[in-house]
N, C-alpha and C. Protein backbone atom coordinates (compact mmCIF):
# COMPACT_ATOMS: atom_id res chain seq x y z
N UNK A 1 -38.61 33.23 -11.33
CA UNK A 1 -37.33 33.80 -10.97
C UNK A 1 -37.13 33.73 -9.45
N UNK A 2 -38.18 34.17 -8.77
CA UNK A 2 -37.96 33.73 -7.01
C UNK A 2 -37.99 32.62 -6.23
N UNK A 3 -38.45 32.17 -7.33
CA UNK A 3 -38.23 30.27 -6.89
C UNK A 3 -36.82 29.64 -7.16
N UNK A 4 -36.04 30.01 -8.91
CA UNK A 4 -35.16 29.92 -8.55
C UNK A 4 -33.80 30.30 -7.46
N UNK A 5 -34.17 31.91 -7.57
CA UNK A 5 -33.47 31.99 -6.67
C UNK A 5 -33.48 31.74 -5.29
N UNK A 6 -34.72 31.38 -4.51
CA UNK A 6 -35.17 30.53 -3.54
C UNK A 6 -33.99 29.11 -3.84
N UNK A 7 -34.22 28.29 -3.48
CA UNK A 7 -33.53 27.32 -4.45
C UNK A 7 -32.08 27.57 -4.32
N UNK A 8 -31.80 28.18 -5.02
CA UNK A 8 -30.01 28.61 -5.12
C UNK A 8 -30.01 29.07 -3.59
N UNK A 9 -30.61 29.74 -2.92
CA UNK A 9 -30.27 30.03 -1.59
C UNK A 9 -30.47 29.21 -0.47
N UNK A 10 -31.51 28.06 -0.41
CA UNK A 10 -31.06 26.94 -0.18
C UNK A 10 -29.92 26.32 0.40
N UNK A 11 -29.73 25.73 -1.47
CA UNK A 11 -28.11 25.31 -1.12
C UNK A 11 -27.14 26.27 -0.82
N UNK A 12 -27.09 27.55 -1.17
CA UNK A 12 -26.15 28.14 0.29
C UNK A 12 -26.66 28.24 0.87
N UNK A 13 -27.27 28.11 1.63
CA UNK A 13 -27.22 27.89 3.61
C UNK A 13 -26.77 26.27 3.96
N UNK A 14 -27.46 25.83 2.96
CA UNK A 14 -27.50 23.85 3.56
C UNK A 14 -25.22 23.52 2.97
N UNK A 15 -24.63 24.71 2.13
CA UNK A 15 -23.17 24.50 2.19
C UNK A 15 -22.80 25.22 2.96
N UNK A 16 -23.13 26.49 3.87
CA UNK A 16 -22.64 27.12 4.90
C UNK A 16 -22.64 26.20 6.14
N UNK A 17 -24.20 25.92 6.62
CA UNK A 17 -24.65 25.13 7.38
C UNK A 17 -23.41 23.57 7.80
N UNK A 18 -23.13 22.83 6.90
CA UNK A 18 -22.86 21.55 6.81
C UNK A 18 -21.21 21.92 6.71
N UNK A 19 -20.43 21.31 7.46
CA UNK A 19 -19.11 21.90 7.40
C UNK A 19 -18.86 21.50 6.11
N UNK A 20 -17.39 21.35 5.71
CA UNK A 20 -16.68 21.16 4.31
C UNK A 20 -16.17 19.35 4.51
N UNK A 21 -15.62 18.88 5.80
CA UNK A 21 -15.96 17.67 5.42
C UNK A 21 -16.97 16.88 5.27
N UNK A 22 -18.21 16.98 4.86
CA UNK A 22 -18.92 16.39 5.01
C UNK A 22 -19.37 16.50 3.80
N UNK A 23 -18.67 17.34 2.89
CA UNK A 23 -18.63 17.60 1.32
C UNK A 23 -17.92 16.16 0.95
N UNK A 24 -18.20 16.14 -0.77
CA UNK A 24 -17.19 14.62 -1.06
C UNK A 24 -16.09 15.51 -1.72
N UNK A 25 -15.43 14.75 -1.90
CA UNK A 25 -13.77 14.98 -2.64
C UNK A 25 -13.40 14.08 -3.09
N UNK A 26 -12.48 14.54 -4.30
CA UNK A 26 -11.55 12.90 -4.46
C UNK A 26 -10.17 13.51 -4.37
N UNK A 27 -9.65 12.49 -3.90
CA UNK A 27 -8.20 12.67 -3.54
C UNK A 27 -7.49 11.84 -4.40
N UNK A 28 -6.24 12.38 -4.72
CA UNK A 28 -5.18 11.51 -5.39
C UNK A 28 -4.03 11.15 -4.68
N UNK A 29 -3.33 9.69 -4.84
CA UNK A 29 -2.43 9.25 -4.28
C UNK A 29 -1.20 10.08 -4.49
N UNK A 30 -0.84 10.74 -3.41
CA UNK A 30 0.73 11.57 -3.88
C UNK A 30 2.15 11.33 -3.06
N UNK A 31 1.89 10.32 -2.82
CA UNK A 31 3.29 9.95 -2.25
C UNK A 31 3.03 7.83 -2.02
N UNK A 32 3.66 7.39 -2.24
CA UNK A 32 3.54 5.65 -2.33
C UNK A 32 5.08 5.17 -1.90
N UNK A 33 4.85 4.78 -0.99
CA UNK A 33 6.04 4.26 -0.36
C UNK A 33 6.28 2.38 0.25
N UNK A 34 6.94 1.79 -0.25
CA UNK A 34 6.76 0.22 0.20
C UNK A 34 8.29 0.03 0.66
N UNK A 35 8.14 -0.73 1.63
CA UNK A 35 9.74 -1.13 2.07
C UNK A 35 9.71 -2.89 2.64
N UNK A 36 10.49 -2.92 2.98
CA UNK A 36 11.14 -4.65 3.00
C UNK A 36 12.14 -4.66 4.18
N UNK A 37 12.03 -5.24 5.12
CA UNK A 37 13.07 -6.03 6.23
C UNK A 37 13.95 -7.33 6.45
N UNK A 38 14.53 -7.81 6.32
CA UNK A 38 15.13 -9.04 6.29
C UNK A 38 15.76 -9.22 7.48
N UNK A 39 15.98 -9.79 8.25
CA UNK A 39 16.92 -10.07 9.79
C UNK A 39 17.92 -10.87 9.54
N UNK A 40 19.28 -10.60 9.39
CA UNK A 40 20.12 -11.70 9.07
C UNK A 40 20.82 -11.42 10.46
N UNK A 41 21.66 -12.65 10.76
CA UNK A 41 22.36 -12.88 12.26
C UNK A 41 23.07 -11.15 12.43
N UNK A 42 24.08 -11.25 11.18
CA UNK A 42 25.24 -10.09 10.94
C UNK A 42 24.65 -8.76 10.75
N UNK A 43 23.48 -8.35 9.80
CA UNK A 43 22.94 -7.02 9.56
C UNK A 43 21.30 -7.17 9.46
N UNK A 44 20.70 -6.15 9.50
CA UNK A 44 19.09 -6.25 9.46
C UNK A 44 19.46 -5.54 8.24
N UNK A 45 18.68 -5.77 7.03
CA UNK A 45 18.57 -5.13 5.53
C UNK A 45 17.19 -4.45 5.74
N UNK A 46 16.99 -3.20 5.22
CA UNK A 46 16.37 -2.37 5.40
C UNK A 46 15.86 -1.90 3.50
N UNK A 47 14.80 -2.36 3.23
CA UNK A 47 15.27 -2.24 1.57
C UNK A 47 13.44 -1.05 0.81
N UNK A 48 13.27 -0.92 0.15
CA UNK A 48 12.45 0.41 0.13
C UNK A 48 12.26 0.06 -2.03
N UNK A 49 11.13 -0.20 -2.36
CA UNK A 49 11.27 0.15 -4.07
C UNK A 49 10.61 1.41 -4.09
N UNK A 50 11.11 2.02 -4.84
CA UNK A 50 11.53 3.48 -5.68
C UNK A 50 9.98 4.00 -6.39
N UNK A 51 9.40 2.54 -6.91
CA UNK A 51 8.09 3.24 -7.73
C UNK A 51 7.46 2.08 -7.35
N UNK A 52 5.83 2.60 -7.33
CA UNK A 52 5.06 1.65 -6.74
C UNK A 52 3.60 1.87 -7.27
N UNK A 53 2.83 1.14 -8.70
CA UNK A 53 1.95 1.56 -8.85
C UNK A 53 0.40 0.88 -8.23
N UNK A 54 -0.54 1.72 -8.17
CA UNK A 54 -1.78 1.34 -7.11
C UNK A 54 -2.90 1.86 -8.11
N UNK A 55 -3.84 0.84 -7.85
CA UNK A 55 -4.94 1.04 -8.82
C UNK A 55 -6.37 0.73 -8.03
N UNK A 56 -6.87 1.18 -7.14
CA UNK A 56 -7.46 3.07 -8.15
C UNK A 56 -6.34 4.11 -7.75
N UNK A 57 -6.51 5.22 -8.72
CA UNK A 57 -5.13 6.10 -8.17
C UNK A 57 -6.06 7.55 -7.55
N UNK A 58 -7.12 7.05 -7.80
CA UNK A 58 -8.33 8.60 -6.84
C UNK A 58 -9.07 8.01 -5.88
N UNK A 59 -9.02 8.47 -4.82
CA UNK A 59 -10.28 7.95 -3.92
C UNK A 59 -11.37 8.95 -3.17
N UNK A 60 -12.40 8.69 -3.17
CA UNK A 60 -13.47 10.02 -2.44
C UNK A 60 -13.30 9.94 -0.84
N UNK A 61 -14.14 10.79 -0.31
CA UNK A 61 -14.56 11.50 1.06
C UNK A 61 -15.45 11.67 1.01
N UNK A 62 -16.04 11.61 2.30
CA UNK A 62 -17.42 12.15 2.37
C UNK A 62 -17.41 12.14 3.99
N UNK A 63 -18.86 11.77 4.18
CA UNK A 63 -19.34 12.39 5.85
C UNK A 63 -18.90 10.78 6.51
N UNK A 64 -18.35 10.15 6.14
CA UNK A 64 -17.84 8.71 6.71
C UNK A 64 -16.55 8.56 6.20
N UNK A 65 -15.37 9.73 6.20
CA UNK A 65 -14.37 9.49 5.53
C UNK A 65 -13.92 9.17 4.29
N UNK A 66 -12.98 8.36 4.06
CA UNK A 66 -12.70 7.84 2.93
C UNK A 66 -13.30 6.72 2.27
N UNK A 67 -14.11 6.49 1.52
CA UNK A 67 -14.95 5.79 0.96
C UNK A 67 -14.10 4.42 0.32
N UNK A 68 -14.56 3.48 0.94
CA UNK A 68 -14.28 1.94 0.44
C UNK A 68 -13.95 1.90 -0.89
N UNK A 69 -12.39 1.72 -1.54
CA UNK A 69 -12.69 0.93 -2.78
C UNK A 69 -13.21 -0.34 -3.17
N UNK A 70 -13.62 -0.58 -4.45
CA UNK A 70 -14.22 -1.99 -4.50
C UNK A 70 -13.18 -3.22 -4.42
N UNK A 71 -11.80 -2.54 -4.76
CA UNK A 71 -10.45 -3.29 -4.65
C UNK A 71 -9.34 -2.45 -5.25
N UNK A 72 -8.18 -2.96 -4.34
CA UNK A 72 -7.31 -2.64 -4.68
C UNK A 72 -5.77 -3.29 -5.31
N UNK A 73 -5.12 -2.76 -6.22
CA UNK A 73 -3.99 -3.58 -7.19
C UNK A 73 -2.96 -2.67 -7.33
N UNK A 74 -1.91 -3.88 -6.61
CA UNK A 74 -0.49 -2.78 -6.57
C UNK A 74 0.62 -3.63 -6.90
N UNK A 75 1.49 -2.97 -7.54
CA UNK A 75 2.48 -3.62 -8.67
C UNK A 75 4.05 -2.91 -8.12
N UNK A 76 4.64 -3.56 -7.90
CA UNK A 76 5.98 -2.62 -7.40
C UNK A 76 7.21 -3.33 -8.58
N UNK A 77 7.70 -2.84 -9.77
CA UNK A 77 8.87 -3.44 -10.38
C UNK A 77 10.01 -3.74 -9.74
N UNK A 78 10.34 -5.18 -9.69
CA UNK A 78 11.60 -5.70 -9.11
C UNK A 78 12.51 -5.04 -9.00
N UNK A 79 12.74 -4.00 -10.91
CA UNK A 79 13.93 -3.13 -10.68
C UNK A 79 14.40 -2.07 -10.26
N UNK A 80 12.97 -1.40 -9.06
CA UNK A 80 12.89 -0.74 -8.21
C UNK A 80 13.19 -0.88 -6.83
N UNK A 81 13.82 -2.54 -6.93
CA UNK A 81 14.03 -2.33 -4.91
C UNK A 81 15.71 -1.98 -4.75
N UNK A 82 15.78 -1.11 -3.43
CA UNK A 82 16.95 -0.93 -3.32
C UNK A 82 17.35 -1.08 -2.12
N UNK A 83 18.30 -1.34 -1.58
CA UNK A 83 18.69 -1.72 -0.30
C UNK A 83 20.02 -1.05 0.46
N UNK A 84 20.34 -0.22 -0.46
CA UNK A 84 21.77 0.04 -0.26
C UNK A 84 23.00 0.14 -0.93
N UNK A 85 22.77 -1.45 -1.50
CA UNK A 85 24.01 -1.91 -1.50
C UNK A 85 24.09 -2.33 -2.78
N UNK A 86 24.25 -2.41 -4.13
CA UNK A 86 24.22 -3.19 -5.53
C UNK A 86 24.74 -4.30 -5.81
N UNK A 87 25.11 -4.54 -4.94
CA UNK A 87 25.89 -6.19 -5.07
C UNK A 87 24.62 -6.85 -4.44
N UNK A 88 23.86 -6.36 -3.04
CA UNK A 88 22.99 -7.05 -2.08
C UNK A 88 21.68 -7.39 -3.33
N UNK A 89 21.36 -5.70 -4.11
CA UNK A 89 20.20 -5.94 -4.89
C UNK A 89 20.19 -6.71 -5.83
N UNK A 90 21.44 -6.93 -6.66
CA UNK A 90 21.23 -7.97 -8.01
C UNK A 90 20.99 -9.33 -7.15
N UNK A 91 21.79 -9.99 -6.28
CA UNK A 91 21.04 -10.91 -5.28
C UNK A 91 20.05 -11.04 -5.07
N UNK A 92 19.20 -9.98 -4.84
CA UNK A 92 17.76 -9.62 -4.47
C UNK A 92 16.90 -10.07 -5.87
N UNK A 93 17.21 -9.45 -6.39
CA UNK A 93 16.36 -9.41 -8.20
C UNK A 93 17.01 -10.76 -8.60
N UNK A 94 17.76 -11.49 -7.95
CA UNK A 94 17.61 -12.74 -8.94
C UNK A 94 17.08 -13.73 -8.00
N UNK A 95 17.22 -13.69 -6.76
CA UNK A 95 16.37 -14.49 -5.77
C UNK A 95 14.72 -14.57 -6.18
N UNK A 96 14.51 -12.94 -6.79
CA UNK A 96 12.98 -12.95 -6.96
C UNK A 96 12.85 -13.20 -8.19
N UNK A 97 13.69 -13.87 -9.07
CA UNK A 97 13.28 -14.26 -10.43
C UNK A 97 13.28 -13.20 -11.70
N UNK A 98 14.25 -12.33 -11.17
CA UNK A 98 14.46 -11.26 -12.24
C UNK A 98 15.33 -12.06 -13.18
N UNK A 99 15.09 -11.82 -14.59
CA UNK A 99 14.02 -10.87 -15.07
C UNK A 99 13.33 -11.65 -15.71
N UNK A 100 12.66 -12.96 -15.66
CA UNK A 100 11.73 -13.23 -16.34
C UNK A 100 10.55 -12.98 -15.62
N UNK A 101 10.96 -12.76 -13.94
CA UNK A 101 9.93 -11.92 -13.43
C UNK A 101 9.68 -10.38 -13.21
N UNK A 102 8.55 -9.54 -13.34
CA UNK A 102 9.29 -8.27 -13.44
C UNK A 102 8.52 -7.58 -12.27
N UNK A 103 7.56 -7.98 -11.29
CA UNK A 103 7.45 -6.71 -10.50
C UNK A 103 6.80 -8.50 -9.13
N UNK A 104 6.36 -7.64 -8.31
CA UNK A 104 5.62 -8.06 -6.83
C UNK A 104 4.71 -7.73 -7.28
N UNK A 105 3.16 -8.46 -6.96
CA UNK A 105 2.07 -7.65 -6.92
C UNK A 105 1.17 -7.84 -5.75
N UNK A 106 -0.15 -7.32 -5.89
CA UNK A 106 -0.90 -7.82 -4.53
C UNK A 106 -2.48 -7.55 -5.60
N UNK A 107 -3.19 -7.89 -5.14
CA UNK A 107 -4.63 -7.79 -5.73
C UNK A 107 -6.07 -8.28 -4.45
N UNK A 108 -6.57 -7.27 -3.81
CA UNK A 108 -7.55 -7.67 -3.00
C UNK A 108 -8.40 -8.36 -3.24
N UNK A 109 -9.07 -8.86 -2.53
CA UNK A 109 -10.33 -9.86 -2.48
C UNK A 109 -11.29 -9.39 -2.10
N UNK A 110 -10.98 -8.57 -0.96
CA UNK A 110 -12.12 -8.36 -0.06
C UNK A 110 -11.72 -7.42 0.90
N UNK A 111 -12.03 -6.18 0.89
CA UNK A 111 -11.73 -5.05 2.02
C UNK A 111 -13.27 -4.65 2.89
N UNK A 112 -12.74 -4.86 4.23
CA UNK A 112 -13.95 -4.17 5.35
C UNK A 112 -13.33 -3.34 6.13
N UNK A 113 -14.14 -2.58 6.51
CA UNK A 113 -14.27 -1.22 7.62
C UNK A 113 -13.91 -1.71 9.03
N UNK A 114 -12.57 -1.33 9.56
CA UNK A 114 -12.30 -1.68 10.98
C UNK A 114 -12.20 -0.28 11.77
N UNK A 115 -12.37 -0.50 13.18
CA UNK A 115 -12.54 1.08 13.70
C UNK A 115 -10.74 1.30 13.53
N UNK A 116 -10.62 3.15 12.66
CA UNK A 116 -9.68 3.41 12.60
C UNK A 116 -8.78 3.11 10.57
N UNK A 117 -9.38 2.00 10.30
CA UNK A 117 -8.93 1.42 9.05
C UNK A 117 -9.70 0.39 8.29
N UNK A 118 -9.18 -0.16 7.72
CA UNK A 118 -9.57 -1.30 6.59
C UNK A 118 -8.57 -2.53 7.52
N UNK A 119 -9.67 -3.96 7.35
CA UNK A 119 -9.20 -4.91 6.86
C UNK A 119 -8.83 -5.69 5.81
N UNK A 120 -7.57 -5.67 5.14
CA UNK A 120 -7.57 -6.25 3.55
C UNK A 120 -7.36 -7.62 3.27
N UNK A 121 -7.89 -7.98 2.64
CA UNK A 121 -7.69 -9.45 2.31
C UNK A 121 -7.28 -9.72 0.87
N UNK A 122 -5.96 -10.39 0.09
CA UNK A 122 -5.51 -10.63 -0.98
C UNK A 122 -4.90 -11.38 -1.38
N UNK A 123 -4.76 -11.32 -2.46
CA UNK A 123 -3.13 -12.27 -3.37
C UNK A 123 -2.02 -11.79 -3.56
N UNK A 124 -0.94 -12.19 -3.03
CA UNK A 124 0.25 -11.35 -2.94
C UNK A 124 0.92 -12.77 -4.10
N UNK A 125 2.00 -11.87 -5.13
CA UNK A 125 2.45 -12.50 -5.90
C UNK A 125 3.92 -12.28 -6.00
N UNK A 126 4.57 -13.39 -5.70
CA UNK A 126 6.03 -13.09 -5.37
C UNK A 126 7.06 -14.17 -6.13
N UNK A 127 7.79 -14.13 -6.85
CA UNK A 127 8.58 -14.68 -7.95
C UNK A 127 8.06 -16.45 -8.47
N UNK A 128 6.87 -15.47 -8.47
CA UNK A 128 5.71 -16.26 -9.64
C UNK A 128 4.51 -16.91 -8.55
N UNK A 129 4.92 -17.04 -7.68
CA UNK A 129 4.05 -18.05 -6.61
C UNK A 129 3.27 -17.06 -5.90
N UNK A 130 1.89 -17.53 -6.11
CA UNK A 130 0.66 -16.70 -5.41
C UNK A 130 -0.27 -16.91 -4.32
N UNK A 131 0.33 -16.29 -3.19
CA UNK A 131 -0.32 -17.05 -1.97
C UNK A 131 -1.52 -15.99 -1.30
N UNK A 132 -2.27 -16.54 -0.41
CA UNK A 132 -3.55 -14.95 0.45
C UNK A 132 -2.95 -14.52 1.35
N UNK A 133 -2.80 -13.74 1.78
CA UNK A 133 -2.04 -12.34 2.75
C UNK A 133 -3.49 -11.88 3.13
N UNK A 134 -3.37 -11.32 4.75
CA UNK A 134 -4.27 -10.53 5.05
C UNK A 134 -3.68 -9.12 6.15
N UNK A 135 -4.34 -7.84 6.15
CA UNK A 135 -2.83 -7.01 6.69
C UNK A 135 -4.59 -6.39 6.90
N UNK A 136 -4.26 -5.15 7.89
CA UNK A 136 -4.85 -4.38 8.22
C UNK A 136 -4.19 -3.09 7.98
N UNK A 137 -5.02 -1.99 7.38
CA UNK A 137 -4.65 -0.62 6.64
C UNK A 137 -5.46 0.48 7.52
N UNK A 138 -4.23 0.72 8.58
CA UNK A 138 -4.45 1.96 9.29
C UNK A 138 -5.05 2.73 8.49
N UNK A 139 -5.94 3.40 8.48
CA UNK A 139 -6.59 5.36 8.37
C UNK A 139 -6.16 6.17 9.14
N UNK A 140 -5.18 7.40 8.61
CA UNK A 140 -5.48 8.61 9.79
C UNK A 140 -4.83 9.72 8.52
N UNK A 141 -5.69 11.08 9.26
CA UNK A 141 -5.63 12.22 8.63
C UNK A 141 -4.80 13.48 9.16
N UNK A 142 -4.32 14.17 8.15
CA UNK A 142 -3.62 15.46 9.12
C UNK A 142 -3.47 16.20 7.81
N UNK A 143 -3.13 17.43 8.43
CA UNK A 143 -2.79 18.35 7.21
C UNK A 143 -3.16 18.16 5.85
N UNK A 144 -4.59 17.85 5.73
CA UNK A 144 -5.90 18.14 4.55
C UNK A 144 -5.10 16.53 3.87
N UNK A 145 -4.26 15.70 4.27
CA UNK A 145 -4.11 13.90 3.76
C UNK A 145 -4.61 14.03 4.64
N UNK A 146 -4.81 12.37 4.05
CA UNK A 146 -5.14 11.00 4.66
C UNK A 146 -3.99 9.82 4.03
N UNK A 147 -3.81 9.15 5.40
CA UNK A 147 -2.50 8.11 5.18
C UNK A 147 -2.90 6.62 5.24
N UNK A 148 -2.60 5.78 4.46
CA UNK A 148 -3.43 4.29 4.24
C UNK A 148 -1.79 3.93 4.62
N UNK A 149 -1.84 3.11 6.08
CA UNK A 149 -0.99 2.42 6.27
C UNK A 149 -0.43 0.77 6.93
N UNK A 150 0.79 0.33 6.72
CA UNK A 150 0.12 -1.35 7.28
C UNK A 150 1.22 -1.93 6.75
N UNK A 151 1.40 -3.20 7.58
CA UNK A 151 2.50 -3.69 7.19
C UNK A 151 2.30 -5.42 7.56
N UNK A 152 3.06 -6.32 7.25
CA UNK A 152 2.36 -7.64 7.12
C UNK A 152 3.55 -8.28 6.63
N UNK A 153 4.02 -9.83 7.32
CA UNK A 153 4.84 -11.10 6.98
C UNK A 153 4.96 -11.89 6.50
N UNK A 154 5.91 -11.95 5.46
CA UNK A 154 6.01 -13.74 5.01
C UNK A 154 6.89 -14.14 4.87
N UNK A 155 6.60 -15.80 4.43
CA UNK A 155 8.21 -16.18 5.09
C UNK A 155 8.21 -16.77 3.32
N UNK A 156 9.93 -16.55 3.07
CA UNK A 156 10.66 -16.90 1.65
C UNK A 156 10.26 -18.09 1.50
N UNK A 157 10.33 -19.01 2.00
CA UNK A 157 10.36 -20.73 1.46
C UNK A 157 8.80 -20.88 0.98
N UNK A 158 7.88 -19.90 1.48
CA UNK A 158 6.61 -20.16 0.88
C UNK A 158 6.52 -19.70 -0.50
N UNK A 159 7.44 -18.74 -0.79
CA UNK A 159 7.99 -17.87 -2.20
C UNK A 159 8.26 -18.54 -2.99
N UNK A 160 9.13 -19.60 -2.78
CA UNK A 160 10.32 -20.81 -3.08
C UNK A 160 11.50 -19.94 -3.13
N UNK A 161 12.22 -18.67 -2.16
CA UNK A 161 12.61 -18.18 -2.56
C UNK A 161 14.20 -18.49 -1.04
N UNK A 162 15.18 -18.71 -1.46
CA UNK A 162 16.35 -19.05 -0.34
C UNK A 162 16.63 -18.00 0.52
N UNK A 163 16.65 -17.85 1.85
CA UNK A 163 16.66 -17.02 2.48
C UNK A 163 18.64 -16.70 2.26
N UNK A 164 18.78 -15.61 1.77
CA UNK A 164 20.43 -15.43 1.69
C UNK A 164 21.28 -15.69 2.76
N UNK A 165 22.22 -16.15 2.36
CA UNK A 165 23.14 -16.76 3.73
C UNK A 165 24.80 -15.82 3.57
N UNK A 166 25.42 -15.51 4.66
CA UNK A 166 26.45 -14.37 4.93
C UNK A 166 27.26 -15.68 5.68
N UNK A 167 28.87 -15.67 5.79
CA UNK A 167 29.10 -16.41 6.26
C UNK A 167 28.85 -17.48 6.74
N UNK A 168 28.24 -18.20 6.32
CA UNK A 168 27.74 -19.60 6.70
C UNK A 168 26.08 -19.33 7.89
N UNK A 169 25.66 -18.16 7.68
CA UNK A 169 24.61 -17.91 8.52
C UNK A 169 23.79 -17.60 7.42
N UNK A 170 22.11 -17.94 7.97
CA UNK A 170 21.12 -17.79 6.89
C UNK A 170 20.32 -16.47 7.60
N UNK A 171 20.00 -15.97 6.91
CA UNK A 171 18.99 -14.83 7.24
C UNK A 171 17.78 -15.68 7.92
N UNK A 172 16.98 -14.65 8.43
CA UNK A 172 15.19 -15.09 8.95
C UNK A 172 14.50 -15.84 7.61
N UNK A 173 13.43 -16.19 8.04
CA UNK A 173 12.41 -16.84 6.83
C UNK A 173 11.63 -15.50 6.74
N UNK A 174 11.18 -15.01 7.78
CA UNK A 174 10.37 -13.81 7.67
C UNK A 174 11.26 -12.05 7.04
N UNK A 175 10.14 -12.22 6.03
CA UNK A 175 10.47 -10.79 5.57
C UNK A 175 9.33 -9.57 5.81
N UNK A 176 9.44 -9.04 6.71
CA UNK A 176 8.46 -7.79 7.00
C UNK A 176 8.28 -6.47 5.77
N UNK A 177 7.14 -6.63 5.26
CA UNK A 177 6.45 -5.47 4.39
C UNK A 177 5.67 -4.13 4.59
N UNK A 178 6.03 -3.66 4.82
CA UNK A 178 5.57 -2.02 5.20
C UNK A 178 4.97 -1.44 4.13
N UNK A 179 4.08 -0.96 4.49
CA UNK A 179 3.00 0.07 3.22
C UNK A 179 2.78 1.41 3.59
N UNK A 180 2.91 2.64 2.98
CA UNK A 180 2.42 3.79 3.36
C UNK A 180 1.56 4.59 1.54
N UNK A 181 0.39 5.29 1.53
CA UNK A 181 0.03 6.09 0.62
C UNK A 181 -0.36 6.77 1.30
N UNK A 182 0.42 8.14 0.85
CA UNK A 182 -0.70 9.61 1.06
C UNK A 182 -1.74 10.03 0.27
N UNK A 183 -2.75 10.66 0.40
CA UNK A 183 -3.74 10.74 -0.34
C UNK A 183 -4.09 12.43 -0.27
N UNK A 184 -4.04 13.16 -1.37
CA UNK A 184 -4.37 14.68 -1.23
C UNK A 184 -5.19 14.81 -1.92
């Protein structure tokens, strides 16, 4: 009996002792946010999809932060992007091959530890055509999250996809991708 409770007292001191981050946790993704830029001569389009799923949807902590997934897979449905405007988006969703296509995806290869974040390396899949993307995924923490963030370019014609044209003017080739997950 004094051994156990020896023992049990132990580990409270060695959980008093050792702060609380240095405990593990898992956190769940509670907020997923992706957006889209386009530069046309006349307006910059500013466009954002609505639902965005990510797989793993828990990630741990420990005494080195947020612990490496082995990979990560994220799926955003076409009929989630919005831009504003509903005339601009059915444009949008048929440029990207809606609807025999139905979402964007991305699928890692290979993630490493950079000071501050992750370097990611993947397959980004965009109205059917699958090319490697590589983006770097800020880390930073506040108010008990942590925020995985990052953003990264490509240009439409590698898509096969026509950059939309407004009055006889064509938009950029480059479309800028923004990423944010909170993690609680």
């Amino acid at each position: 009996m004094k051994r156990i409770f020896g023992i049990a007292s132990i580990f409270l001191v060695f959980g008093l002792i050792f702060p609380i981050s240095l405990r593990s946790e898992d956190l769940k993704i509670s907020q997923k946010t992706l957006k889209f830029t386009v530069i046309h001569p006349f307006k910059t389009v500013n466009g954002v999809c609505g639902e965005v799923n990510i797989t793993p949807t828990t990630y741990s902590t420990g005494a080195n932060g947020i612990q490496l997934p082995k990979a990560v897979k994220i799926e955003a449905p076409l009929k989630e992007f919005r831009s504003g405007d509903e005339n601009r988006d059915s444009h949008i969703l048929e440029s990207l091959g809606f609807p025999e296509i139905q979402s964007v995806s991305f699928s890692s290869t290979s993630i490493d530890v950079t000071e501050g974040g992750w370097f990611v390396s993947g397959n980004l899949t965009v109205n059917g055509v699958t090319k490697p993307v590589k983006t770097r995924a800020n880390i930073s923490s506040s108010n008990g999250q942590i925020e995985v963030s990052g953003k990264f370019q490509i240009k439409m014609g590698e898509y096969r996809i026509s950059p939309p044209s407004l009055l006889f003017a064509k938009a950029k080739e480059e479309v800028e991708i923004e990423f944010s997950f909170l993690l609680r």
